[in-house]
C-alpha atoms as a PDB file:
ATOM      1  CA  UNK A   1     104.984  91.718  77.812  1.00  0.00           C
ATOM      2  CA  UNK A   2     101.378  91.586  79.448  1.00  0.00           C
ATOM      3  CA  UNK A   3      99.395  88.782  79.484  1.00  0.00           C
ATOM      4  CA  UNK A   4      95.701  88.601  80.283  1.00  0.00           C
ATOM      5  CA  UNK A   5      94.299  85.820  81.598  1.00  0.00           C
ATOM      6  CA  UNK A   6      92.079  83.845  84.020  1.00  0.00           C
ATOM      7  CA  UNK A   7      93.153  81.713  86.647  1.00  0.00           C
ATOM      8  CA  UNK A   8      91.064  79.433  89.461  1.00  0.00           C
ATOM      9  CA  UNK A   9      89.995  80.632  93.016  1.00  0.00           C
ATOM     10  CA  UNK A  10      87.379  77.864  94.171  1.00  0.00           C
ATOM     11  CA  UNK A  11      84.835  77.560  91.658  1.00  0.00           C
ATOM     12  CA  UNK A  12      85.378  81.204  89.897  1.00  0.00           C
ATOM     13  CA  UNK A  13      87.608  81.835  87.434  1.00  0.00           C
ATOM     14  CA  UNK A  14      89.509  85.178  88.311  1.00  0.00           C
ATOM     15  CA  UNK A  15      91.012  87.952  85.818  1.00  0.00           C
ATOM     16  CA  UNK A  16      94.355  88.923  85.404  1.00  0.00           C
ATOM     17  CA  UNK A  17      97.170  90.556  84.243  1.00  0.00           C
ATOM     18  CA  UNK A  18     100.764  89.478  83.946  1.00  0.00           C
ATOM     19  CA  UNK A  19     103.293  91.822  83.759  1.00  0.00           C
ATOM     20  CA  UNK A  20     106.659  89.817  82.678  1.00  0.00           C
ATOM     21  CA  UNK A  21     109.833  91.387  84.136  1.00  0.00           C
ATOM     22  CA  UNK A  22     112.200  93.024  81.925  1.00  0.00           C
ATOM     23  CA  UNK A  23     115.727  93.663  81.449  1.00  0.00           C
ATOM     24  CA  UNK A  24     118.003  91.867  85.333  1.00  0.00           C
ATOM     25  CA  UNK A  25     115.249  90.094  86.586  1.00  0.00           C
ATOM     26  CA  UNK A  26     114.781  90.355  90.720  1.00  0.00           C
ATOM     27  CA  UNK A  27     114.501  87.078  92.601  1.00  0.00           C
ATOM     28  CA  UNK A  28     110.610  88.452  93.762  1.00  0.00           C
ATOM     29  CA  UNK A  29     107.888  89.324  92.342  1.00  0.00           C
ATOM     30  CA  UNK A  30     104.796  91.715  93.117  1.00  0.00           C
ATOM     31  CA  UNK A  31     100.966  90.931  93.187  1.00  0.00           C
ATOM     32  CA  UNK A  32      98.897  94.017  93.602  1.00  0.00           C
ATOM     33  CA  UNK A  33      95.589  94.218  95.783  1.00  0.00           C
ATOM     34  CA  UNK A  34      93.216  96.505  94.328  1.00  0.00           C
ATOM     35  CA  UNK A  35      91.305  98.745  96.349  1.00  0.00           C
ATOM     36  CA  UNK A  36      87.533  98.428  97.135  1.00  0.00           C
ATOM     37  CA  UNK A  37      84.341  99.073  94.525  1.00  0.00           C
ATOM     38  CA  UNK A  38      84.448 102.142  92.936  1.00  0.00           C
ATOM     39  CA  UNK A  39      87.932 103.595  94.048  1.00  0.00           C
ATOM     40  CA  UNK A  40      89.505 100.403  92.143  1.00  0.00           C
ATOM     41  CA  UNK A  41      87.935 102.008  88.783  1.00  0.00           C
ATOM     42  CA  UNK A  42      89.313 105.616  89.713  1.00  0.00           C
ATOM     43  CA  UNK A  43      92.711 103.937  90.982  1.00  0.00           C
ATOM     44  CA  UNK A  44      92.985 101.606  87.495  1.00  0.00           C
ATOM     45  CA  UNK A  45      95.742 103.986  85.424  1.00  0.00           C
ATOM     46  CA  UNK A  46      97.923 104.840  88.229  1.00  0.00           C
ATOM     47  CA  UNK A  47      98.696 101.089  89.447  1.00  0.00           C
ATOM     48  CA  UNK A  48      99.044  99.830  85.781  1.00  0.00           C
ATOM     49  CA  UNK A  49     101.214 102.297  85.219  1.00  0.00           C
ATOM     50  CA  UNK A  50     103.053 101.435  88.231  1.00  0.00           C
ATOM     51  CA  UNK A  51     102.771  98.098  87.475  1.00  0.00           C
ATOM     52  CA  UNK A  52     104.452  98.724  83.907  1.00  0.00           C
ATOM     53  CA  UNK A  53     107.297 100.714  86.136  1.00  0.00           C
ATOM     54  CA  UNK A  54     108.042  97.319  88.178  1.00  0.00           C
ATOM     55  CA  UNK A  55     108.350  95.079  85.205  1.00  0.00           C
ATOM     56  CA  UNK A  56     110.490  97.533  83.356  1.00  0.00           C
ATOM     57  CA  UNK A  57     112.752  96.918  86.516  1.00  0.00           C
ATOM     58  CA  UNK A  58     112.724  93.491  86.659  1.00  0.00           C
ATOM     59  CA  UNK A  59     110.295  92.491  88.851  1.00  0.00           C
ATOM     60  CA  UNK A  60     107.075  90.516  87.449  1.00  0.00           C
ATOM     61  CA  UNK A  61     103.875  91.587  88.298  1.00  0.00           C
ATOM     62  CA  UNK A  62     100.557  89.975  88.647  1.00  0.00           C
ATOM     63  CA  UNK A  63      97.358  92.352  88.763  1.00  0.00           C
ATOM     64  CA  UNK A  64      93.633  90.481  89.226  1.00  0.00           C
ATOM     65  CA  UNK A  65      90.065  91.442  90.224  1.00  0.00           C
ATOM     66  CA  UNK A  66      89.090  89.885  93.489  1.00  0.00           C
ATOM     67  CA  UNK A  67      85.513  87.462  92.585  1.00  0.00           C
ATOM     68  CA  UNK A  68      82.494  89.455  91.644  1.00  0.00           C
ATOM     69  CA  UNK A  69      84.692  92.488  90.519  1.00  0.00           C
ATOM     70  CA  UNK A  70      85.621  93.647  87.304  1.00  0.00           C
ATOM     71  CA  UNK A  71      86.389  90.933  85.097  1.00  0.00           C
ATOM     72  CA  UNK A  72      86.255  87.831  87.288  1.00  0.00           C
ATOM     73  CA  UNK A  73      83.635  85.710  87.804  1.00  0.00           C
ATOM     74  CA  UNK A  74      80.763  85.733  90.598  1.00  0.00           C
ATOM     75  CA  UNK A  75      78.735  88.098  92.484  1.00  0.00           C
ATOM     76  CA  UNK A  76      79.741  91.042  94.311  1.00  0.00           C
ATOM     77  CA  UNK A  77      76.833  90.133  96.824  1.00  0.00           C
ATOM     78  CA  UNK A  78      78.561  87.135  97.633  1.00  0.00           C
ATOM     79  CA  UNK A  79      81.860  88.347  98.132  1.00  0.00           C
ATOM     80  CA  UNK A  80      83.664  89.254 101.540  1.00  0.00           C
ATOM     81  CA  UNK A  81      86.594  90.082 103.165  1.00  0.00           C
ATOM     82  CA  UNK A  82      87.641  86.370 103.499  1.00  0.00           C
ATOM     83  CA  UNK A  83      86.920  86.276  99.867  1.00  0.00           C
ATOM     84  CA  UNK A  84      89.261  88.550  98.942  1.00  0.00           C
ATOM     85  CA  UNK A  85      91.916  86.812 101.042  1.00  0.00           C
ATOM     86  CA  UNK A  86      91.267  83.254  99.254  1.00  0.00           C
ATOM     87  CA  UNK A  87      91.513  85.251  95.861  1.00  0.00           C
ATOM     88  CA  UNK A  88      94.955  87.087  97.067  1.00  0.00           C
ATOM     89  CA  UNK A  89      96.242  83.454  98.038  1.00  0.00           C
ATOM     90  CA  UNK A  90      95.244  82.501  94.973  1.00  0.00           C
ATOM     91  CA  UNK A  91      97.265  85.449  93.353  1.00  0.00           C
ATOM     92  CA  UNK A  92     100.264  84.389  95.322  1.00  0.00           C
ATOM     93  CA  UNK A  93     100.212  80.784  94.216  1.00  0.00           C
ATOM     94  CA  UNK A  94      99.364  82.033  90.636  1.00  0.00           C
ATOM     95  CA  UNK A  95     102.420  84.494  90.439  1.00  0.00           C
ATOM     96  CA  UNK A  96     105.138  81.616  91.644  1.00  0.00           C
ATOM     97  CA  UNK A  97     103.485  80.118  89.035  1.00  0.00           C
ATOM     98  CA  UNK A  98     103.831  82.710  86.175  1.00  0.00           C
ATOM     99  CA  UNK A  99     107.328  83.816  87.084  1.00  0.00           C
ATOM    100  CA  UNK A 100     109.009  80.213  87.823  1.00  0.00           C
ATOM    101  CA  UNK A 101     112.227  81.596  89.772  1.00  0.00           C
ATOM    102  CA  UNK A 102     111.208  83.957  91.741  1.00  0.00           C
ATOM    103  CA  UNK A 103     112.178  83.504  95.655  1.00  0.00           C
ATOM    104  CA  UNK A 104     109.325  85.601  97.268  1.00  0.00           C
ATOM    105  CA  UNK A 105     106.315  87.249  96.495  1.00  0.00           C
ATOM    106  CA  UNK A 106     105.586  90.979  97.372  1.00  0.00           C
ATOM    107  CA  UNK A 107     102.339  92.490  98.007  1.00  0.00           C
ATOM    108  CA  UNK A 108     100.878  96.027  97.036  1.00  0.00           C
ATOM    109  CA  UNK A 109      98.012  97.547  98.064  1.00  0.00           C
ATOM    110  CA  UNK A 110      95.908 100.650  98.104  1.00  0.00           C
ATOM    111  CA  UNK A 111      93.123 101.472 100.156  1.00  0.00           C
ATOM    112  CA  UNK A 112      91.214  98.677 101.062  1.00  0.00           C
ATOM    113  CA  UNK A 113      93.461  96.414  99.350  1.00  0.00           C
ATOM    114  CA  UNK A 114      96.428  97.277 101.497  1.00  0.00           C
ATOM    115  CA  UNK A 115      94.218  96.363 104.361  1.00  0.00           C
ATOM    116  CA  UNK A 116      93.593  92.792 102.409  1.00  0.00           C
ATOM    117  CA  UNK A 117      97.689  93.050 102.016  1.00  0.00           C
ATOM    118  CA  UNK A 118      97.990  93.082 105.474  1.00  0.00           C
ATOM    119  CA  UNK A 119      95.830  90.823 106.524  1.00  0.00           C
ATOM    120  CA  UNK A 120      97.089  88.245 104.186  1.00  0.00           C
ATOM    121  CA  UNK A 121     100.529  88.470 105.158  1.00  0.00           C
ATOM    122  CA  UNK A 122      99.538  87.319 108.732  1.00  0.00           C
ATOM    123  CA  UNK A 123      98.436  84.288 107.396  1.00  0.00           C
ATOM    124  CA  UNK A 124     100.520  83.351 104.536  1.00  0.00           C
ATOM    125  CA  UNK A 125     103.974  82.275 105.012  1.00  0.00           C
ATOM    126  CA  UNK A 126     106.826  83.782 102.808  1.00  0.00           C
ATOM    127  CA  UNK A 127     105.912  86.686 101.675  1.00  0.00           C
ATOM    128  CA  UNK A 128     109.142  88.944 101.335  1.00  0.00           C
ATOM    129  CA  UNK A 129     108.157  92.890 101.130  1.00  0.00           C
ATOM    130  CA  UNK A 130     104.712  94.610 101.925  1.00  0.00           C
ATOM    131  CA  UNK A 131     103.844  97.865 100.310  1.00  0.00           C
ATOM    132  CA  UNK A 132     100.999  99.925 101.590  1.00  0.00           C
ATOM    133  CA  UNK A 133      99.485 103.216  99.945  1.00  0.00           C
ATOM    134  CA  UNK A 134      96.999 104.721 102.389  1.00  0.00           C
ATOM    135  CA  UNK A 135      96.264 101.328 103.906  1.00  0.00           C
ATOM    136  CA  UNK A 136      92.244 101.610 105.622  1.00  0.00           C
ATOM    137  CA  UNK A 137      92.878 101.019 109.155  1.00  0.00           C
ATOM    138  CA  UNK A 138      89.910 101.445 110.946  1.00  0.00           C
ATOM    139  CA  UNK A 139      87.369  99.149 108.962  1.00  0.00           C
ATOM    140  CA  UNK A 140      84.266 100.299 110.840  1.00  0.00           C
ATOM    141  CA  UNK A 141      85.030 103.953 109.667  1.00  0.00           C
ATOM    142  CA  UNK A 142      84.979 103.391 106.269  1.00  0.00           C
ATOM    143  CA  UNK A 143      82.252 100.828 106.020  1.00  0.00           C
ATOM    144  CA  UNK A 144      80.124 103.957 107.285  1.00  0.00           C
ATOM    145  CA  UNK A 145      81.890 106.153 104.689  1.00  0.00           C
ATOM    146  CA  UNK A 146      81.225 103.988 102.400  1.00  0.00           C
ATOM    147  CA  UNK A 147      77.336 103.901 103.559  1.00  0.00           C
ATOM    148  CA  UNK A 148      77.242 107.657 103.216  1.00  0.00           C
ATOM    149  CA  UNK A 149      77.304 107.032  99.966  1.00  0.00           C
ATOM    150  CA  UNK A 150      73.516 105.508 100.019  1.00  0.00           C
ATOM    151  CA  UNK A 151      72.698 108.150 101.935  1.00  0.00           C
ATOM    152  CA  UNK A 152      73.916 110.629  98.983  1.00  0.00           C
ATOM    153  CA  UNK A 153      72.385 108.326  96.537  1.00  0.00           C
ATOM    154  CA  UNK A 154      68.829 108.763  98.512  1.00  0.00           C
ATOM    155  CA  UNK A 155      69.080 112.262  98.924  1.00  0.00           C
ATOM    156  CA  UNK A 156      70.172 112.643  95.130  1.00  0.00           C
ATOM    157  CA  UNK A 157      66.894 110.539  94.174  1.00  0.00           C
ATOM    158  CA  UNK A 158      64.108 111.034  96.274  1.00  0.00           C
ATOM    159  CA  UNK A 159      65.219 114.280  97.740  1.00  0.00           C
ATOM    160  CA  UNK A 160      65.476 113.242 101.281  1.00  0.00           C
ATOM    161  CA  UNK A 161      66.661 110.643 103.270  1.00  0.00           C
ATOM    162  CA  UNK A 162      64.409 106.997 103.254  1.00  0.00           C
ATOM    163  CA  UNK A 163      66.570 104.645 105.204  1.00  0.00           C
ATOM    164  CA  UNK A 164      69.825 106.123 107.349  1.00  0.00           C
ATOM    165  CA  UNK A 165      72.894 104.812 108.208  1.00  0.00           C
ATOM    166  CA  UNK A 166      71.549 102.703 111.016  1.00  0.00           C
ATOM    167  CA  UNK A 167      68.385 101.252 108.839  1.00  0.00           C
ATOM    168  CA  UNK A 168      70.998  99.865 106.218  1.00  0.00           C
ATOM    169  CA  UNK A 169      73.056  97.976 108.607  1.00  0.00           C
ATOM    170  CA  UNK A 170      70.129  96.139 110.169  1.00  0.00           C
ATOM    171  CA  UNK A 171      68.905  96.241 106.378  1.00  0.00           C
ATOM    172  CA  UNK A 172      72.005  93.901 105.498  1.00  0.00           C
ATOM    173  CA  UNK A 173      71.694  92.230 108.667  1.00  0.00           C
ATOM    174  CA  UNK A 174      68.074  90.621 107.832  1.00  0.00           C
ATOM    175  CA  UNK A 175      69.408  89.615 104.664  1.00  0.00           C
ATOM    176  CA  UNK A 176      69.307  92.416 101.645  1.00  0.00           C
ATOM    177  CA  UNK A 177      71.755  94.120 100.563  1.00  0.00           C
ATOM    178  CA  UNK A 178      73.061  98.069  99.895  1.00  0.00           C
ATOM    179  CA  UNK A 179      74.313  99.593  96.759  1.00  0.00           C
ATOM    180  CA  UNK A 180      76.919 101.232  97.513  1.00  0.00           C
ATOM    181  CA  UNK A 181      77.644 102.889  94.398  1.00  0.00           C
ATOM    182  CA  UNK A 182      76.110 100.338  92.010  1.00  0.00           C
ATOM    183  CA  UNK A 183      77.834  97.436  93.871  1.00  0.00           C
ATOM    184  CA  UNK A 184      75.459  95.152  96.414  1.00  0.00           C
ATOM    185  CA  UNK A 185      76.835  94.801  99.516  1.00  0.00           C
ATOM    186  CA  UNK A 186      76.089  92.039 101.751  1.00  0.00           C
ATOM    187  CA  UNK A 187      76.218  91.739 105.510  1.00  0.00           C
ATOM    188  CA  UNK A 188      79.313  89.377 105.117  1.00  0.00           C
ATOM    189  CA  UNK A 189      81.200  92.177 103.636  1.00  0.00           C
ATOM    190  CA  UNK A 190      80.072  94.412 105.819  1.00  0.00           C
ATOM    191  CA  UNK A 191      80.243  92.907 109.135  1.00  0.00           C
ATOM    192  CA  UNK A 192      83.871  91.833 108.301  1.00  0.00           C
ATOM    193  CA  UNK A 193      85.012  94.839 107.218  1.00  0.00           C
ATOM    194  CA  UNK A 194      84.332  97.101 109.894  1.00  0.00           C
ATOM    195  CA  UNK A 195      85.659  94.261 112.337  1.00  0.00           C
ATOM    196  CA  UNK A 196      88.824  95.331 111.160  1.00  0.00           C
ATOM    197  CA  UNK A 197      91.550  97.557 112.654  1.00  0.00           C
ATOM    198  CA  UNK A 198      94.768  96.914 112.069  1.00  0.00           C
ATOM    199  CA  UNK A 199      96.441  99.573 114.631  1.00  0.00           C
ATOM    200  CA  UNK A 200      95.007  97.849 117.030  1.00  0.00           C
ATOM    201  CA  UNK A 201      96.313  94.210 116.669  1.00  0.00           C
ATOM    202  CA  UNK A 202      98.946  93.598 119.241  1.00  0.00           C
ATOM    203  CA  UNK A 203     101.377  91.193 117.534  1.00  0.00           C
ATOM    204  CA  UNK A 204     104.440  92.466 115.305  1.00  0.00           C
ATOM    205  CA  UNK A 205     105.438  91.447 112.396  1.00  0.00           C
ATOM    206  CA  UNK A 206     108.767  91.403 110.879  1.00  0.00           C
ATOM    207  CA  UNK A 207     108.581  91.793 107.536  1.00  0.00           C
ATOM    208  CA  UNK A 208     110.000  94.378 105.361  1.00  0.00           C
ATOM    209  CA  UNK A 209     107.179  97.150 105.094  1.00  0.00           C
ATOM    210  CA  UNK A 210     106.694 100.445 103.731  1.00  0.00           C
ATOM    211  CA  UNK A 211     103.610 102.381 104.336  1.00  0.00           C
ATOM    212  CA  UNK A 212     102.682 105.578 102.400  1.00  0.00           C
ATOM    213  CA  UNK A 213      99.755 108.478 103.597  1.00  0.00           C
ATOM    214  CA  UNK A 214      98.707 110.098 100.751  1.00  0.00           C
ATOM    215  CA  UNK A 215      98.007 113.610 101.221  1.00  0.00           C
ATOM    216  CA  UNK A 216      97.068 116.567  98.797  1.00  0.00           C
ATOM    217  CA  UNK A 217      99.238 119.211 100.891  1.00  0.00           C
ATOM    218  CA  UNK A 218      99.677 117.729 104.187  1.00  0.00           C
ATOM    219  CA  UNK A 219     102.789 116.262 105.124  1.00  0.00           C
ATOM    220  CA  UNK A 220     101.862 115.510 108.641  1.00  0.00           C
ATOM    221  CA  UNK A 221     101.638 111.813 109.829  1.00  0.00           C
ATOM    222  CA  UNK A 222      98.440 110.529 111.180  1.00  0.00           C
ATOM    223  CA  UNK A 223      98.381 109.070 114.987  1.00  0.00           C
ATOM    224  CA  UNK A 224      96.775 106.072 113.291  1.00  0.00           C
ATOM    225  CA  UNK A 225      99.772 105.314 110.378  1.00  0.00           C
ATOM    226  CA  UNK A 226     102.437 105.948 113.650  1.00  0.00           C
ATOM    227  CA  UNK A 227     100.172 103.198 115.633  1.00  0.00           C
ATOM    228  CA  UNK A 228     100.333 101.024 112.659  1.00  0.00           C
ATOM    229  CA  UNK A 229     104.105 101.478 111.779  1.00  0.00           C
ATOM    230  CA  UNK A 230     104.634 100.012 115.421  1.00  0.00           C
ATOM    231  CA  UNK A 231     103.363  97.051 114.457  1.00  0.00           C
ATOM    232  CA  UNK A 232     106.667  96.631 111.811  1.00  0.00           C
ATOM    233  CA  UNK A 233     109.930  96.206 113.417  1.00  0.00           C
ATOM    234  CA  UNK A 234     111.067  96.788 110.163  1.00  0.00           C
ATOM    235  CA  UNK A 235     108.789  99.095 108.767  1.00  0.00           C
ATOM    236  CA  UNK A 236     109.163 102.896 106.900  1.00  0.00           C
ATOM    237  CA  UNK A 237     106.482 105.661 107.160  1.00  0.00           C
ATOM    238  CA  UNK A 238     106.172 108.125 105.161  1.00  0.00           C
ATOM    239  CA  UNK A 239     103.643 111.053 103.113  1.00  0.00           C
ATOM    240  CA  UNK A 240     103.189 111.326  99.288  1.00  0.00           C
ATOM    241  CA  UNK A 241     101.702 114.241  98.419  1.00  0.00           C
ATOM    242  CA  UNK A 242      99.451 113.437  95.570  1.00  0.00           C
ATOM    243  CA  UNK A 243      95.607 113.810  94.716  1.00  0.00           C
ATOM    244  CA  UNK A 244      93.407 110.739  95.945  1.00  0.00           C
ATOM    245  CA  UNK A 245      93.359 109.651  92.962  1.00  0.00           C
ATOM    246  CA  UNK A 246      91.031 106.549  93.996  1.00  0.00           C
ATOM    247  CA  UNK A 247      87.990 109.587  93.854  1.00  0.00           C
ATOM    248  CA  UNK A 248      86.541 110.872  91.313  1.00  0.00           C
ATOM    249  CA  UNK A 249      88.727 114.132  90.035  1.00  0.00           C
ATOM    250  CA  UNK A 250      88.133 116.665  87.652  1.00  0.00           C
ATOM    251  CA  UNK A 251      92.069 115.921  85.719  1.00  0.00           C
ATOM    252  CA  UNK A 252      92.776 113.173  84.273  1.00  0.00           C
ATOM    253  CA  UNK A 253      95.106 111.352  86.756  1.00  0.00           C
ATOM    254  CA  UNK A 254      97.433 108.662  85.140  1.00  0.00           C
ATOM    255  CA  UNK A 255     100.424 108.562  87.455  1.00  0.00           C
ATOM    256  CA  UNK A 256     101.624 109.295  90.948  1.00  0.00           C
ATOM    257  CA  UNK A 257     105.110 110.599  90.514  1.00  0.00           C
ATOM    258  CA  UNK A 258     105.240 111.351  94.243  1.00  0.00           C
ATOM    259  CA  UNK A 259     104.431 108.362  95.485  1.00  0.00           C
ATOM    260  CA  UNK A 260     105.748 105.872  93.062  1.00  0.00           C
ATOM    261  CA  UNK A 261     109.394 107.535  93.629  1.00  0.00           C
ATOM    262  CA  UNK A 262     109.096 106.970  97.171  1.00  0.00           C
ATOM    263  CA  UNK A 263     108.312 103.681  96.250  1.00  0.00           C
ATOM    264  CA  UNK A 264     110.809 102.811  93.843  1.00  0.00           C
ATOM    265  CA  UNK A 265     113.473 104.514  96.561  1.00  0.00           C
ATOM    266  CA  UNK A 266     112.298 102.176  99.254  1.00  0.00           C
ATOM    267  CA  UNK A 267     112.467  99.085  97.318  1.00  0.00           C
ATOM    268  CA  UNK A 268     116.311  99.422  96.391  1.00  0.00           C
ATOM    269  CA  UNK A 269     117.532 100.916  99.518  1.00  0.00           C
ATOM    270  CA  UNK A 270     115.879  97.225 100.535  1.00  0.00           C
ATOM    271  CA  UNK A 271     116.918  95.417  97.774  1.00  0.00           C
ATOM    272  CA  UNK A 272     117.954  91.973  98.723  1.00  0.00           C
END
């Protein structure tokens, strides 16, 4: 009931997986948007499992790895945010494909790839529900998170600290790139990224949306997930308590009963 496969997205042939729905098929389907680098490989089990979940109900579901990730074709150095949006559209189109009578597509997200969820959604006509765990809101932040990461590399290395935060911008800038990692960032990614904040976009959208902080033990919303929920008309907010599971942990972390029941709940309370 899962297919790998690879499928066009310009000249690179992409990687993915179909999950076929089972049992009363839904009229929509679900493509998932990984999250970013690393946290994709920590995040792999817990959204194929999830994955597995929406089939079993019906709904067929088409994973991939955006161009220069994973599987797919290409060069991380050469990807970017807009690169990742041509590869979701690609998804999309692939899915309607795959699935034949489905009436909308659905997108998932985590991380990163919720952002990329978002973002897409703007720009792509008929797209029925949006889904997004612990969306990355402020894109500047996490670039330099994700930066700090060098930094630890350095420090792990040569024992101090060669080139800071503000050196590997202007680093990217000139034209080289960063490992974040193990994976070479480019100034396209970069700049891109961290020109991204999607509380602060001022038009509203009316789609169907559910967005989910993950927490270990906090329950308390953010002021940034309330900013972004305003931005949804239609939209749910809510906290999963789970481990962030897109990290490295010291368990073995293969499902996120929390979160995918809040999930699940949200998608037939909105079942069309």
């Amino acid at each position: 009931m899962e297919t790998p496969f690879f499928f066009p997205s310009g000249k690179f042939r992409l990687f993915g997986v179909y999950h076929e729905g089972r049992g009363t098929l839904r009229g929509e389907g679900f493509v998932f948007c990984a999250p970013f680098a690393e946290e994709k490989l920590w995040a792999h089990r817990v959204l194929v499992n999830f994955a597995r979940n929406l089939a079993a109900m019906g709904y067929p579901v088409l994973r991939f790895d955006y161009m220069g990730s994973g599987d797919s074709e290409g060069d991380f150095g050469e990807s970017s945010l807009e690169t990742m949006f041509a590869d979701a559209n690609c998804a999309i189109s692939t899915l309607r494909q795959k699935a034949g009578s489905i009436k909308a597509v659905n997108l998932l997200g985590l991380r990163l790839g919720a952002t990329v969820a978002a973002l897409v959604e703007e720009r792509t006509p008929g797209i029925g529900k949006l889904v997004l765990w612990d969306p990355v809101i402020d894109g500047s932040d996490y670039m330099r998170e994700m930066l700090r990461i060098n930094l630890s590399t350095q420090t792990a290395v040569y024992r101090k600290i060669l080139h800071n935060t503000d050196a590997l911008i202007q680093s990217m800038r000139e034209g080289s790139t960063v490992n974040v990692d193990g994976y070479e960032m480019a100034c396209p990614m970069y700049e891109q990224i961290a020109g991204v904040n999607l509380a602060n976009m001022a038009d509203q959208r009316i789609t169907p949306v559910l967005i989910i902080q993950i927490s270990r033990q906090d329950t308390r919303v953010s002021p940034t997930m309330k900013r972004l929920r305003e931005r949804y008309p239609n939209g749910t907010l809510t906290v999963a308590v789970e481990e962030p599971f897109w990290k490295e942990l010291r368990r073995f972390y293969s499902k996120a009963e929390n979160l995918y029941e809040k999930t699940i709940r949200w998608l037939r309370e909105h079942d069309n």
